[in-house]
PDB file of N, CA and C in Angstrom:
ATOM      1  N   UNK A   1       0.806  -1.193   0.000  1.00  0.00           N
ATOM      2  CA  UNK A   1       0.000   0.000   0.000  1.00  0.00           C
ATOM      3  C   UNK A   1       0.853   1.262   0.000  1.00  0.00           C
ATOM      4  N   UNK A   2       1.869   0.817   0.639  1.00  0.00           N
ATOM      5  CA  UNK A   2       2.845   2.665   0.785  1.00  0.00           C
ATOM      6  C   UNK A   2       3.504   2.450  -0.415  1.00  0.00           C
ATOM      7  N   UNK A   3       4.126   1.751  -0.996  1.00  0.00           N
ATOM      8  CA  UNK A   3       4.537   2.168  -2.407  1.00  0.00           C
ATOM      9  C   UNK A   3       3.333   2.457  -3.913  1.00  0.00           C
ATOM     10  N   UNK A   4       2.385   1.942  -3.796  1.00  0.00           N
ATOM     11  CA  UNK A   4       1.087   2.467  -4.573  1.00  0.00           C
ATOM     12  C   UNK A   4       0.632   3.601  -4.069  1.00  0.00           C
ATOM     13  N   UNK A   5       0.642   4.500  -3.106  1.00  0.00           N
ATOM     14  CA  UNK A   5       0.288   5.598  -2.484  1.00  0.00           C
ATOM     15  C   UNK A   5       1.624   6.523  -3.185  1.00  0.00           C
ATOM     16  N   UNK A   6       3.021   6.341  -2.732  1.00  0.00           N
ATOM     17  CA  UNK A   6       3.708   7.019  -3.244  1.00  0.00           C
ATOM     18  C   UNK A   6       3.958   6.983  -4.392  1.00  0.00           C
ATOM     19  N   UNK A   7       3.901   5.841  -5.445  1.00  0.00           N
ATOM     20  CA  UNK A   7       3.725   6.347  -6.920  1.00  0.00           C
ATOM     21  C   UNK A   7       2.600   6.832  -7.238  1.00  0.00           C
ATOM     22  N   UNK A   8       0.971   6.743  -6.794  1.00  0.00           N
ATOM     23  CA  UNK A   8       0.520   7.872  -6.907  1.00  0.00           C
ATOM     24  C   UNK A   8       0.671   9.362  -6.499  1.00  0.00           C
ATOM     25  N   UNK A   9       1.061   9.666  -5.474  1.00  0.00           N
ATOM     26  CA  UNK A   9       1.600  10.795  -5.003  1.00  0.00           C
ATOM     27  C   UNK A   9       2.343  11.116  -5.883  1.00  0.00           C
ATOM     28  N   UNK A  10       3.641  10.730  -6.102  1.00  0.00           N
ATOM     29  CA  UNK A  10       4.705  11.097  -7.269  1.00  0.00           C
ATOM     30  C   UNK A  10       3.921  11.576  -8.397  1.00  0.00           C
ATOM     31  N   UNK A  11       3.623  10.799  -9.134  1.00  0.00           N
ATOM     32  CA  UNK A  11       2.618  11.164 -10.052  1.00  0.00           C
ATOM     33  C   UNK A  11       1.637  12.342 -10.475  1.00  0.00           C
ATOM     34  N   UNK A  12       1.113  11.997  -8.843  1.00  0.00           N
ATOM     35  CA  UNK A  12       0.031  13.419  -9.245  1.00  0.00           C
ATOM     36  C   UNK A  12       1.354  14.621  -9.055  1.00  0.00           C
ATOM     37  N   UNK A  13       2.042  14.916  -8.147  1.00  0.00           N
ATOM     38  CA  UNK A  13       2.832  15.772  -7.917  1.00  0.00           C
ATOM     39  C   UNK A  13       3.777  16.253  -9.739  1.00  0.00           C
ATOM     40  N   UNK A  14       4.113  15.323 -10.258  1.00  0.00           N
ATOM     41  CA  UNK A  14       5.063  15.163 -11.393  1.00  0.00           C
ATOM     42  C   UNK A  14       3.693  15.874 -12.706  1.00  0.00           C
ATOM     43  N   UNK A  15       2.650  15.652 -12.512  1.00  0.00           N
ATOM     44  CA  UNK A  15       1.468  16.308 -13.354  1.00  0.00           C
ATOM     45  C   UNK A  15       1.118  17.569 -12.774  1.00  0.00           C
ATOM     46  N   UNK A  16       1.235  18.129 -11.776  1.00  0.00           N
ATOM     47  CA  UNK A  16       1.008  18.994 -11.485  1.00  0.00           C
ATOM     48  C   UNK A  16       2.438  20.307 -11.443  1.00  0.00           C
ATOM     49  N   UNK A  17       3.077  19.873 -11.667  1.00  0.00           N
ATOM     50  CA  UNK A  17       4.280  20.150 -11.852  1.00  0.00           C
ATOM     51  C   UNK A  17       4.640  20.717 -13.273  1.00  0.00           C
ATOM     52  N   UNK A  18       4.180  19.992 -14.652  1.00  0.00           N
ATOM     53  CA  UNK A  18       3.677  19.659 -15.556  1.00  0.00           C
ATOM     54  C   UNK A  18       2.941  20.772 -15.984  1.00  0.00           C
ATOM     55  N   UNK A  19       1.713  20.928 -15.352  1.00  0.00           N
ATOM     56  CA  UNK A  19       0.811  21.762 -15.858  1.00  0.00           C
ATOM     57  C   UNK A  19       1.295  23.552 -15.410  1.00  0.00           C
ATOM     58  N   UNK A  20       1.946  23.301 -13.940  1.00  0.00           N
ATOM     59  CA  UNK A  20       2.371  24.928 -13.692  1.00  0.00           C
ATOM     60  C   UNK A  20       3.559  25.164 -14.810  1.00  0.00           C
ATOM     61  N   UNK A  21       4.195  24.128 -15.047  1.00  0.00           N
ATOM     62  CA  UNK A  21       5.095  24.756 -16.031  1.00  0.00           C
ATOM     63  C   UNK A  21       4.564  25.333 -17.636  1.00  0.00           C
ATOM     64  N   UNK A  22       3.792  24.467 -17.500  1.00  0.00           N
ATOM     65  CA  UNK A  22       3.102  25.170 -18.514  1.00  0.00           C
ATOM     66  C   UNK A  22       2.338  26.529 -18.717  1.00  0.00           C
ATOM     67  N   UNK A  23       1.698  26.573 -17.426  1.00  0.00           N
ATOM     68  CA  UNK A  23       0.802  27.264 -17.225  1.00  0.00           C
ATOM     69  C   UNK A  23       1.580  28.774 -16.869  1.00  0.00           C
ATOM     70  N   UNK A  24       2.527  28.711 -16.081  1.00  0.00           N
ATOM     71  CA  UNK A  24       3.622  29.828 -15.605  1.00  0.00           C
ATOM     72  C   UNK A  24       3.911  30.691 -16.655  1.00  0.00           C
ATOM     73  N   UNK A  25       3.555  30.682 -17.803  1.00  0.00           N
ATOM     74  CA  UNK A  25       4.556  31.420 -18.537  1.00  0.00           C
ATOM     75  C   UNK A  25       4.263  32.589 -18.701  1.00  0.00           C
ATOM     76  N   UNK A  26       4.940  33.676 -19.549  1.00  0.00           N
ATOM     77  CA  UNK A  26       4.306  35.147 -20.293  1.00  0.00           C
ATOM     78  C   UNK A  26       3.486  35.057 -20.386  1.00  0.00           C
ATOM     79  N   UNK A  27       2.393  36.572 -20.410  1.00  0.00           N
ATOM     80  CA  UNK A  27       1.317  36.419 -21.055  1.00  0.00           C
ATOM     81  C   UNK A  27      -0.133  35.244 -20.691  1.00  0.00           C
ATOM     82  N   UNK A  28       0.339  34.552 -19.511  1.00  0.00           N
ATOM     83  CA  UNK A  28      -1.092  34.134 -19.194  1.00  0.00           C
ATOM     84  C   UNK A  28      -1.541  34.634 -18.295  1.00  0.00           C
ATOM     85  N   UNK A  29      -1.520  36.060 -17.664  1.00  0.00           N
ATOM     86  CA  UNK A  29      -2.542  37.122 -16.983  1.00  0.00           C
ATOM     87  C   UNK A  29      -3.079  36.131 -15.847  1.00  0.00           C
ATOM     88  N   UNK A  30      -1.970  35.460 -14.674  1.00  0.00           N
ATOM     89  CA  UNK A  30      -2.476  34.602 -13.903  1.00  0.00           C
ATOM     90  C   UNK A  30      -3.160  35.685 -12.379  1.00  0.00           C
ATOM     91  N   UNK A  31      -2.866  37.010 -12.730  1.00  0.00           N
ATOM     92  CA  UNK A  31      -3.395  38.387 -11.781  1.00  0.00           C
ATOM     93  C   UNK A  31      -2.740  38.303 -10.265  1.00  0.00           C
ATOM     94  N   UNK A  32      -3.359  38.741  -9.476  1.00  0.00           N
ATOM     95  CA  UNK A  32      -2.811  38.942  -8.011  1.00  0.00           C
ATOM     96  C   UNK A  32      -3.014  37.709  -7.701  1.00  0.00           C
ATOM     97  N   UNK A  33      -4.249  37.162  -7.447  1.00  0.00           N
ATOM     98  CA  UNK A  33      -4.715  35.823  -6.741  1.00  0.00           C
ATOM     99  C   UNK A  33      -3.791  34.611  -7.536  1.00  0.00           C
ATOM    100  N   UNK A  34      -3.691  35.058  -8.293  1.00  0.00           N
ATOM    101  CA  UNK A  34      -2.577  33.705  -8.692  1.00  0.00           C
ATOM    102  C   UNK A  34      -1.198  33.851  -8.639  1.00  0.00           C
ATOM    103  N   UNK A  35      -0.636  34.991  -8.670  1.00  0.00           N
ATOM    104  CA  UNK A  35       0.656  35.655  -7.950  1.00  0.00           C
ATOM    105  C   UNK A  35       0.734  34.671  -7.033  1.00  0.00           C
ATOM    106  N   UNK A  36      -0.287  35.692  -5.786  1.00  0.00           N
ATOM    107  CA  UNK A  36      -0.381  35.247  -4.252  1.00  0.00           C
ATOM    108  C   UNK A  36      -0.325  34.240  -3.802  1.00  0.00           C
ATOM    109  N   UNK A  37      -1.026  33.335  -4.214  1.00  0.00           N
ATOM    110  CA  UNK A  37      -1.238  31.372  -4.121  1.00  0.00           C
ATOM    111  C   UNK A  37       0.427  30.838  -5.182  1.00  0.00           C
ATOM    112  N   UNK A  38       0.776  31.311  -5.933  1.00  0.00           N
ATOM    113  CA  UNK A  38       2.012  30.989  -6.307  1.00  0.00           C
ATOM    114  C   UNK A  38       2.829  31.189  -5.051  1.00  0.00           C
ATOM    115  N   UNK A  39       2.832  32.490  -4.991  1.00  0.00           N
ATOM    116  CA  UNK A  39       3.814  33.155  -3.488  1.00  0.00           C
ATOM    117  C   UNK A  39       3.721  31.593  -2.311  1.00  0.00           C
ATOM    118  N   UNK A  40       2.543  31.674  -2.099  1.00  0.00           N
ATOM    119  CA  UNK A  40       2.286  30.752  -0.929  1.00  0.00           C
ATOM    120  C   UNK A  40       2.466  29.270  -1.032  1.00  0.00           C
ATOM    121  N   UNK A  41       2.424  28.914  -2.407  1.00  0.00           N
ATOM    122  CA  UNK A  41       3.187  27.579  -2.337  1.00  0.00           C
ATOM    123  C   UNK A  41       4.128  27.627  -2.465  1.00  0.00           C
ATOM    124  N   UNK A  42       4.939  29.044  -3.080  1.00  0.00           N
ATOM    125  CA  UNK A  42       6.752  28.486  -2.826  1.00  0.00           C
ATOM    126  C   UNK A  42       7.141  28.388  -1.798  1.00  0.00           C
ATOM    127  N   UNK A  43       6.311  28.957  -0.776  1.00  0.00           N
ATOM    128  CA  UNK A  43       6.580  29.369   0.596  1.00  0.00           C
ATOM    129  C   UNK A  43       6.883  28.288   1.444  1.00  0.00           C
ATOM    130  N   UNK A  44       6.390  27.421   1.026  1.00  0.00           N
ATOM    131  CA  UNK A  44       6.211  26.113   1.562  1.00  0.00           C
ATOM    132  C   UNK A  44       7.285  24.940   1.063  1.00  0.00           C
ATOM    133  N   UNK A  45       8.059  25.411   0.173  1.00  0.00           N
ATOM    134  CA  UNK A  45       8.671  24.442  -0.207  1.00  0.00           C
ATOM    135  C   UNK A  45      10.369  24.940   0.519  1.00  0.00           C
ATOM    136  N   UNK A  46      10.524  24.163   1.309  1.00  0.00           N
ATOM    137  CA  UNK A  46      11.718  24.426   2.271  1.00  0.00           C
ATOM    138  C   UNK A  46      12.762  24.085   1.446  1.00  0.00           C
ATOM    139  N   UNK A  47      13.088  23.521   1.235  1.00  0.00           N
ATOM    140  CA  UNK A  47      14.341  22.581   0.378  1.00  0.00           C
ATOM    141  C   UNK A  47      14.804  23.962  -0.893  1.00  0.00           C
ATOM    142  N   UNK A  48      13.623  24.673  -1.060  1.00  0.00           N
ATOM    143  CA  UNK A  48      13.969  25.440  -2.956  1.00  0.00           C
ATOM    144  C   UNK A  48      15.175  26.103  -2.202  1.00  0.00           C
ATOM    145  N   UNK A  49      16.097  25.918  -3.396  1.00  0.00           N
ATOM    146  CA  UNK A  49      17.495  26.865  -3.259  1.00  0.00           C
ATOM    147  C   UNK A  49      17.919  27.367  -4.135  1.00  0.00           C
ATOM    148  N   UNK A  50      17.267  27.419  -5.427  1.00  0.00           N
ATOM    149  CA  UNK A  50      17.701  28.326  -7.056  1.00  0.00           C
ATOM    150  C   UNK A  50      15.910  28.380  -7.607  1.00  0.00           C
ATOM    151  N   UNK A  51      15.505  29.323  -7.713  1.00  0.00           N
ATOM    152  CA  UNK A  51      14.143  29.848  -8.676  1.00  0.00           C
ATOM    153  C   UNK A  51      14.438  31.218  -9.318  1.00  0.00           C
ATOM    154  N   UNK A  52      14.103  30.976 -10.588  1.00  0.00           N
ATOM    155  CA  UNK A  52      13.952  32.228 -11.631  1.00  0.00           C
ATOM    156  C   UNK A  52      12.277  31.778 -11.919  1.00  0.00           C
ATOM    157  N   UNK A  53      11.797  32.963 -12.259  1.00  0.00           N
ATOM    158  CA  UNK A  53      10.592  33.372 -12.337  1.00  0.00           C
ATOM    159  C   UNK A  53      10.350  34.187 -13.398  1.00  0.00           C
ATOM    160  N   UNK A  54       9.763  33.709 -14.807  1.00  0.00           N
ATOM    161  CA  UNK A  54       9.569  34.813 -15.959  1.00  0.00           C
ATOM    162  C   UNK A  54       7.692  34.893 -15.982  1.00  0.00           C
ATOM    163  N   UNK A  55       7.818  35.950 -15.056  1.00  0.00           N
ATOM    164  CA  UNK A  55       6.512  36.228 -14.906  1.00  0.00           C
ATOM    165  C   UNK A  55       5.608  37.383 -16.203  1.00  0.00           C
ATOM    166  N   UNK A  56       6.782  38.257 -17.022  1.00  0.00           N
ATOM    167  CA  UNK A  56       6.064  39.526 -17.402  1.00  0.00           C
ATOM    168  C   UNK A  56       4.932  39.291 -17.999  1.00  0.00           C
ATOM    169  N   UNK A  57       4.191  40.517 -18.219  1.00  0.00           N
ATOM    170  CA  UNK A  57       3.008  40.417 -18.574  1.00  0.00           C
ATOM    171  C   UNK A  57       1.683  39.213 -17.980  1.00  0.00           C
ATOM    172  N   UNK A  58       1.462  39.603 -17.049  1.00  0.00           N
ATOM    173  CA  UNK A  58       0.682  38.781 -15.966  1.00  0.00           C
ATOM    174  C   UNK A  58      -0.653  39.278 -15.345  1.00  0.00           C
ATOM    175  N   UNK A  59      -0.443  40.134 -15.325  1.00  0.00           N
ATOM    176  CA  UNK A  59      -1.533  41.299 -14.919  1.00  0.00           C
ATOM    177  C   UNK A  59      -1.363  41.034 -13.251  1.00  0.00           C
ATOM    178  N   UNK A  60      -0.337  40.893 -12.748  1.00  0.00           N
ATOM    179  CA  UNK A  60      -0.616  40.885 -11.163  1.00  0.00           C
ATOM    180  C   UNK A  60      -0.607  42.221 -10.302  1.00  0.00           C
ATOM    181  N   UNK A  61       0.031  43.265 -10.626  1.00  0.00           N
ATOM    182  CA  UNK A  61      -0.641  43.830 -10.125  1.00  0.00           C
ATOM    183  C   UNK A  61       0.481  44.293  -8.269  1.00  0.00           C
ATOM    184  N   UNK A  62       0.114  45.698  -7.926  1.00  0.00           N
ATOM    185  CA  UNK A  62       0.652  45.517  -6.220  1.00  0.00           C
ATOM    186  C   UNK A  62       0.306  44.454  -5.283  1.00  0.00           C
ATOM    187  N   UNK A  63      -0.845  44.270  -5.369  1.00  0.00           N
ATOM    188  CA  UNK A  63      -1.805  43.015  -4.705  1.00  0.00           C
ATOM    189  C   UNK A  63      -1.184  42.027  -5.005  1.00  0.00           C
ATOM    190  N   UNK A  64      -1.133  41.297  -5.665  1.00  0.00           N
ATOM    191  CA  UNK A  64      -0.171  40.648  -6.433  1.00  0.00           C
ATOM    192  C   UNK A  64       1.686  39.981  -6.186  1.00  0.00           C
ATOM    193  N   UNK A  65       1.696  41.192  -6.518  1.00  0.00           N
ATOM    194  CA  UNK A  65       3.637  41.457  -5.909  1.00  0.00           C
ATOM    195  C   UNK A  65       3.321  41.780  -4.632  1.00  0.00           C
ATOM    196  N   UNK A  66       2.908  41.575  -3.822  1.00  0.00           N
ATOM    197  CA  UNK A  66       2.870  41.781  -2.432  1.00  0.00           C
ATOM    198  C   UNK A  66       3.004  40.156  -2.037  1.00  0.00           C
ATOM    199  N   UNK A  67       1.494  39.601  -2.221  1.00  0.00           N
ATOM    200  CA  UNK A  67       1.430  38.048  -2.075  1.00  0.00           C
ATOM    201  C   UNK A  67       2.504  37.259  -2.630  1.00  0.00           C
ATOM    202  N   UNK A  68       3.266  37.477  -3.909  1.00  0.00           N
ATOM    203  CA  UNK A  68       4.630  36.731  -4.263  1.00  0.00           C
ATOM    204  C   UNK A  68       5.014  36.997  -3.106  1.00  0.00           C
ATOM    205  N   UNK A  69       5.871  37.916  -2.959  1.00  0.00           N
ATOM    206  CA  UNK A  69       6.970  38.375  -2.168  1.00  0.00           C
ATOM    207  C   UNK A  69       6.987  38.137  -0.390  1.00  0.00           C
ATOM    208  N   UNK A  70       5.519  37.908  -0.565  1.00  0.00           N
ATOM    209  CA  UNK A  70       5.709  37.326   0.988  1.00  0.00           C
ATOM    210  C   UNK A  70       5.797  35.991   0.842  1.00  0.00           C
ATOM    211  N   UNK A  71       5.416  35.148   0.312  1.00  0.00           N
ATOM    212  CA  UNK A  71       6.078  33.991  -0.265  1.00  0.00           C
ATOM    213  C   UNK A  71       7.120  33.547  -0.231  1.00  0.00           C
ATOM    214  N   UNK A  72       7.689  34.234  -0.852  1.00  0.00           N
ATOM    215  CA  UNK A  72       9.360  34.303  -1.176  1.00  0.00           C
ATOM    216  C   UNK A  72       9.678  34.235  -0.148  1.00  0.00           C
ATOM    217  N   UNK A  73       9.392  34.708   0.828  1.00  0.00           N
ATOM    218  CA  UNK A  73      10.040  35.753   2.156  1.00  0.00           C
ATOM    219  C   UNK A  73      10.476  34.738   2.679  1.00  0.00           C
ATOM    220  N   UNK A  74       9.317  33.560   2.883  1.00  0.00           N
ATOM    221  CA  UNK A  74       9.294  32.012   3.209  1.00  0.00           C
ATOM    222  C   UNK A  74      10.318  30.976   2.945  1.00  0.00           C
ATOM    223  N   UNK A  75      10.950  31.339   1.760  1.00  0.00           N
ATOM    224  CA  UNK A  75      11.735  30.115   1.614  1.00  0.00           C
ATOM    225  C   UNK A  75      13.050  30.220   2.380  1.00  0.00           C
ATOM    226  N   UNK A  76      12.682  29.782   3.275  1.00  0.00           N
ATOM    227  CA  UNK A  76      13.902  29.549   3.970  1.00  0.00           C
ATOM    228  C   UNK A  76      14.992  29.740   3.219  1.00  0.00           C
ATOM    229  N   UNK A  77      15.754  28.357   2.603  1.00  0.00           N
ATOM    230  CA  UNK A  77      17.045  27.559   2.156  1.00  0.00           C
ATOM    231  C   UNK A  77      17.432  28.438   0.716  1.00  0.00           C
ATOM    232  N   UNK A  78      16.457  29.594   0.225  1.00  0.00           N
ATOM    233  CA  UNK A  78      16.417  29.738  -1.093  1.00  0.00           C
ATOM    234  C   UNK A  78      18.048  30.855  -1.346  1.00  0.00           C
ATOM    235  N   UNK A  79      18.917  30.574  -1.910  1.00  0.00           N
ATOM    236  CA  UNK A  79      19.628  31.228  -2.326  1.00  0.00           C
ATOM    237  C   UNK A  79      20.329  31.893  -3.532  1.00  0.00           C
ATOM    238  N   UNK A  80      19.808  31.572  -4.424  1.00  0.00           N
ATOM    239  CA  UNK A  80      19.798  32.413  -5.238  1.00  0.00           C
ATOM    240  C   UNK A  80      18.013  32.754  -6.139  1.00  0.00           C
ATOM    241  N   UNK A  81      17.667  33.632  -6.826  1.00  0.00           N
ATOM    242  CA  UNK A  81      15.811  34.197  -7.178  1.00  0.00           C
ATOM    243  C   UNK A  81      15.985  35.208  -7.952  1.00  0.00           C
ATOM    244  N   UNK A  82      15.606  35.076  -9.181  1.00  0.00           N
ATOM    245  CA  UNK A  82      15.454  36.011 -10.082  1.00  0.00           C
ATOM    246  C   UNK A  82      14.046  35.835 -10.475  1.00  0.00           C
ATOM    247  N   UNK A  83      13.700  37.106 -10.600  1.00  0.00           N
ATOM    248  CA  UNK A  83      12.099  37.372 -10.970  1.00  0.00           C
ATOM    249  C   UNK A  83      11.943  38.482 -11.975  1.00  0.00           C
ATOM    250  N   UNK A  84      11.202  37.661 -13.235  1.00  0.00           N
ATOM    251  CA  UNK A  84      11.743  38.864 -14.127  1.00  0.00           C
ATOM    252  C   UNK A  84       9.618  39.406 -14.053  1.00  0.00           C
ATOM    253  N   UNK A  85       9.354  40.457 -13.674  1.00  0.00           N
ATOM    254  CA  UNK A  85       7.982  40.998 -13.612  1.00  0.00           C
ATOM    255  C   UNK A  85       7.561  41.828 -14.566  1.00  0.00           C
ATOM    256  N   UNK A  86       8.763  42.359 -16.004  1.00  0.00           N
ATOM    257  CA  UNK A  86       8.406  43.671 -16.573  1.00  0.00           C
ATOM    258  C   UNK A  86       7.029  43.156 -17.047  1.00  0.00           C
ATOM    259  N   UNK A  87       6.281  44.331 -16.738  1.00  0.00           N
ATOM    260  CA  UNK A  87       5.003  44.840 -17.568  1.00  0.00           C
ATOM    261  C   UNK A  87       3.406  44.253 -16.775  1.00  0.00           C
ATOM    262  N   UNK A  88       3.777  44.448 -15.628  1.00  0.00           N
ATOM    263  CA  UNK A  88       3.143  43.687 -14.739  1.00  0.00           C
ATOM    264  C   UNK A  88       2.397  44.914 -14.082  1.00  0.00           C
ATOM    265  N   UNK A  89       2.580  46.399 -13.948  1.00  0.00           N
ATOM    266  CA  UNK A  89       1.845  47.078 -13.254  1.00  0.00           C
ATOM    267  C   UNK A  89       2.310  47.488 -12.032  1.00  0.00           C
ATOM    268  N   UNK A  90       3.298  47.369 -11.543  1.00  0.00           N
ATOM    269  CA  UNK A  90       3.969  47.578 -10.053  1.00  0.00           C
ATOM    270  C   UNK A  90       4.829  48.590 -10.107  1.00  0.00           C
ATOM    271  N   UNK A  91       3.928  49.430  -8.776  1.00  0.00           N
ATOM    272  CA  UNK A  91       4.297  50.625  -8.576  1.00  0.00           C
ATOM    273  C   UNK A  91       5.644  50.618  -7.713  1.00  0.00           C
ATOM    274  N   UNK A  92       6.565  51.778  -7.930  1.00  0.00           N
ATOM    275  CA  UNK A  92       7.968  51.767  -7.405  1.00  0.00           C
ATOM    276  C   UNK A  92       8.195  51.190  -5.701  1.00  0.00           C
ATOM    277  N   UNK A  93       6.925  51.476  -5.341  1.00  0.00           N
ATOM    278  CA  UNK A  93       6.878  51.641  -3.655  1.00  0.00           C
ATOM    279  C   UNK A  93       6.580  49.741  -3.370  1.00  0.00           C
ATOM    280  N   UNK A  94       6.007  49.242  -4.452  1.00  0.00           N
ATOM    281  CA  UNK A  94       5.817  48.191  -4.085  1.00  0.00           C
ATOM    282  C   UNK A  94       6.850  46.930  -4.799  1.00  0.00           C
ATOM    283  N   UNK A  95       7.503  47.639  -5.694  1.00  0.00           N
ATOM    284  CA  UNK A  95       8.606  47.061  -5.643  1.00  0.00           C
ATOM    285  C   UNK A  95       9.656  46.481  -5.045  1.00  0.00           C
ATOM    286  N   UNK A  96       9.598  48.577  -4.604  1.00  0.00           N
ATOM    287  CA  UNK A  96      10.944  47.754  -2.443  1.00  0.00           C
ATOM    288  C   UNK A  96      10.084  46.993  -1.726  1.00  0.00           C
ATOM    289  N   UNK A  97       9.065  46.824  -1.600  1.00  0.00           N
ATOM    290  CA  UNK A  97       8.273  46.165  -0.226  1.00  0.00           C
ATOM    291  C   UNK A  97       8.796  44.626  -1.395  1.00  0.00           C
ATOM    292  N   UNK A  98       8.514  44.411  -2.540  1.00  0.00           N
ATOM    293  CA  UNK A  98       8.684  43.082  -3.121  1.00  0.00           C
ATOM    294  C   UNK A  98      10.436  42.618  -2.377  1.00  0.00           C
ATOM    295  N   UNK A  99      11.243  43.952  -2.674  1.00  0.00           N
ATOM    296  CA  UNK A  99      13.113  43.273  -2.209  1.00  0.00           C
ATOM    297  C   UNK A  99      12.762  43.296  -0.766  1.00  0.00           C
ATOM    298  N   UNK A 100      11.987  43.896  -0.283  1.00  0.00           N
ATOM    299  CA  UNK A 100      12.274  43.604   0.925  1.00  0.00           C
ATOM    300  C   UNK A 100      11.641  42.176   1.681  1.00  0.00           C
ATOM    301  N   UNK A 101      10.431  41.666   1.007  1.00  0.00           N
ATOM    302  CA  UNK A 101      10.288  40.678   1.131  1.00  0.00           C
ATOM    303  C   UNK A 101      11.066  39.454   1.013  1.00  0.00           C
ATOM    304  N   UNK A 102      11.867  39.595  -0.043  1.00  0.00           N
ATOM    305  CA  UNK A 102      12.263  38.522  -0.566  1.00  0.00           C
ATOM    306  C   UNK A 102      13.553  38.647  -0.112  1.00  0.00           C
ATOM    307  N   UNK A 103      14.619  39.776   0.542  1.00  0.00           N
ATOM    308  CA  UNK A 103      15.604  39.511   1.484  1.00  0.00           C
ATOM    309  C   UNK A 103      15.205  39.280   2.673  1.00  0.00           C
ATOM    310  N   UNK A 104      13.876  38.748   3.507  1.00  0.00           N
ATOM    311  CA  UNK A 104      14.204  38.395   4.671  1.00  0.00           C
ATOM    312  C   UNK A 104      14.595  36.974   4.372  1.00  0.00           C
ATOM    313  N   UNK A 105      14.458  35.745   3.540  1.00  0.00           N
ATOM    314  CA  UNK A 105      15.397  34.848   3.531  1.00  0.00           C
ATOM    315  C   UNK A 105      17.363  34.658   3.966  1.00  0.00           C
ATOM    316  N   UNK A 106      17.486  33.973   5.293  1.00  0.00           N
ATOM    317  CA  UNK A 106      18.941  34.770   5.792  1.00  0.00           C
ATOM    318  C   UNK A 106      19.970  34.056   4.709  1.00  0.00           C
ATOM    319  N   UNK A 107      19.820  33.067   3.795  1.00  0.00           N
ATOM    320  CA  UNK A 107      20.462  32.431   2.991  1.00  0.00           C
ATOM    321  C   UNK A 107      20.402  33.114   1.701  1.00  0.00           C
ATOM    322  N   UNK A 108      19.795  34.069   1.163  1.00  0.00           N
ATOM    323  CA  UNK A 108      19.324  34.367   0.093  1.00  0.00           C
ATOM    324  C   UNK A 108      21.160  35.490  -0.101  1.00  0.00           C
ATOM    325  N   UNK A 109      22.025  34.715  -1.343  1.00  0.00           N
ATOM    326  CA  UNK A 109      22.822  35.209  -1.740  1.00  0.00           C
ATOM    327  C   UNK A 109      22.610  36.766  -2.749  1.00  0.00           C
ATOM    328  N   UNK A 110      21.584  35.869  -4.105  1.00  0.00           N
ATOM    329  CA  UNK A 110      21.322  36.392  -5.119  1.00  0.00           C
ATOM    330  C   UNK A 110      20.449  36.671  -5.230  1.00  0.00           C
ATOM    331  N   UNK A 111      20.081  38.079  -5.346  1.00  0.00           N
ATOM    332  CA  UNK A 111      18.643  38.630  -6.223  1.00  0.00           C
ATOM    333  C   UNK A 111      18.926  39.199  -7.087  1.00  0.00           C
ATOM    334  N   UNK A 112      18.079  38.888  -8.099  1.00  0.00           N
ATOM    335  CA  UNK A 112      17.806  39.233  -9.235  1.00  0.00           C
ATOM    336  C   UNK A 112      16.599  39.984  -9.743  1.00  0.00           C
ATOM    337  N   UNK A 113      16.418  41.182  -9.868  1.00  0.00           N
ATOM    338  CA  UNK A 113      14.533  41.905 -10.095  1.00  0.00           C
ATOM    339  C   UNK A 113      14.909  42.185 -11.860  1.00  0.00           C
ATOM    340  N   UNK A 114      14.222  41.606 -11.915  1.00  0.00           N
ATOM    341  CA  UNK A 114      14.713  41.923 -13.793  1.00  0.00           C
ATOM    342  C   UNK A 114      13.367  43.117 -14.542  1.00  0.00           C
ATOM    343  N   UNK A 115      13.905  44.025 -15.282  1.00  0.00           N
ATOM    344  CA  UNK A 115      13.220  44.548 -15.642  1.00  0.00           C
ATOM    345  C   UNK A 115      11.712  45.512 -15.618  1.00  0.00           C
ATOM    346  N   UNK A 116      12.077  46.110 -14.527  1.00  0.00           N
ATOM    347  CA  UNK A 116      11.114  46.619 -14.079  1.00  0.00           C
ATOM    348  C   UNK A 116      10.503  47.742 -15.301  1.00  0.00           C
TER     349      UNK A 116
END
């Protein structure tokens, strides 16, 4: 039973995996609420230690880059993060609140804000 549980698990995880990659890209206007719930599952993933992010054109929004970035804030182990956001709508003020989110990680070597 625990190895049929974990190749389903694997599985669904490896399809779902699958579909955000797909789904992540330019241009699919995933807005704040999908920013935010992005934010909050990276948040959760302790282990991440390299993510780039080609978010532009998304429509997310301050609301949005707020919920990433507290996210981010989360990953512990994460040390290096590039997030490229151009054309996304984010105002200068919520930009720093985005670096500042995303340096409270105490491991976080590299940031990267691409293209504002």
């Amino acid at each position: 039973m625990i190895l049929y549980f974990s190749f389903i698990f694997s599985f669904q995880l490896t399809n779902q995996f699958q579909y955000f990659h797909q789904y992540l890209k330019s241009y699919n206007q995933i807005g704040a609420i999908g920013a935010s719930g992005l934010g909050s599952g990276l948040g959760k993933c302790t282990n991440l230690s390299n993510l780039t992010l080609h978010l532009h054109f998304n429509k997310i929004g301050n609301e949005g880059a707020l919920g990433l970035g507290s996210g981010l804030g989360n990953c512990t182990n994460i040390q290096n993060l590039t997030l490229d956001l151009y054309g996304n709508e984010i105002n200068k003020q919520q930009q720093q609140q985005l670096k500042v989110k995303c340096l409270q990680s105490k491991r976080l070597v590299v940031l990267k804000l691409k293209n504002w």
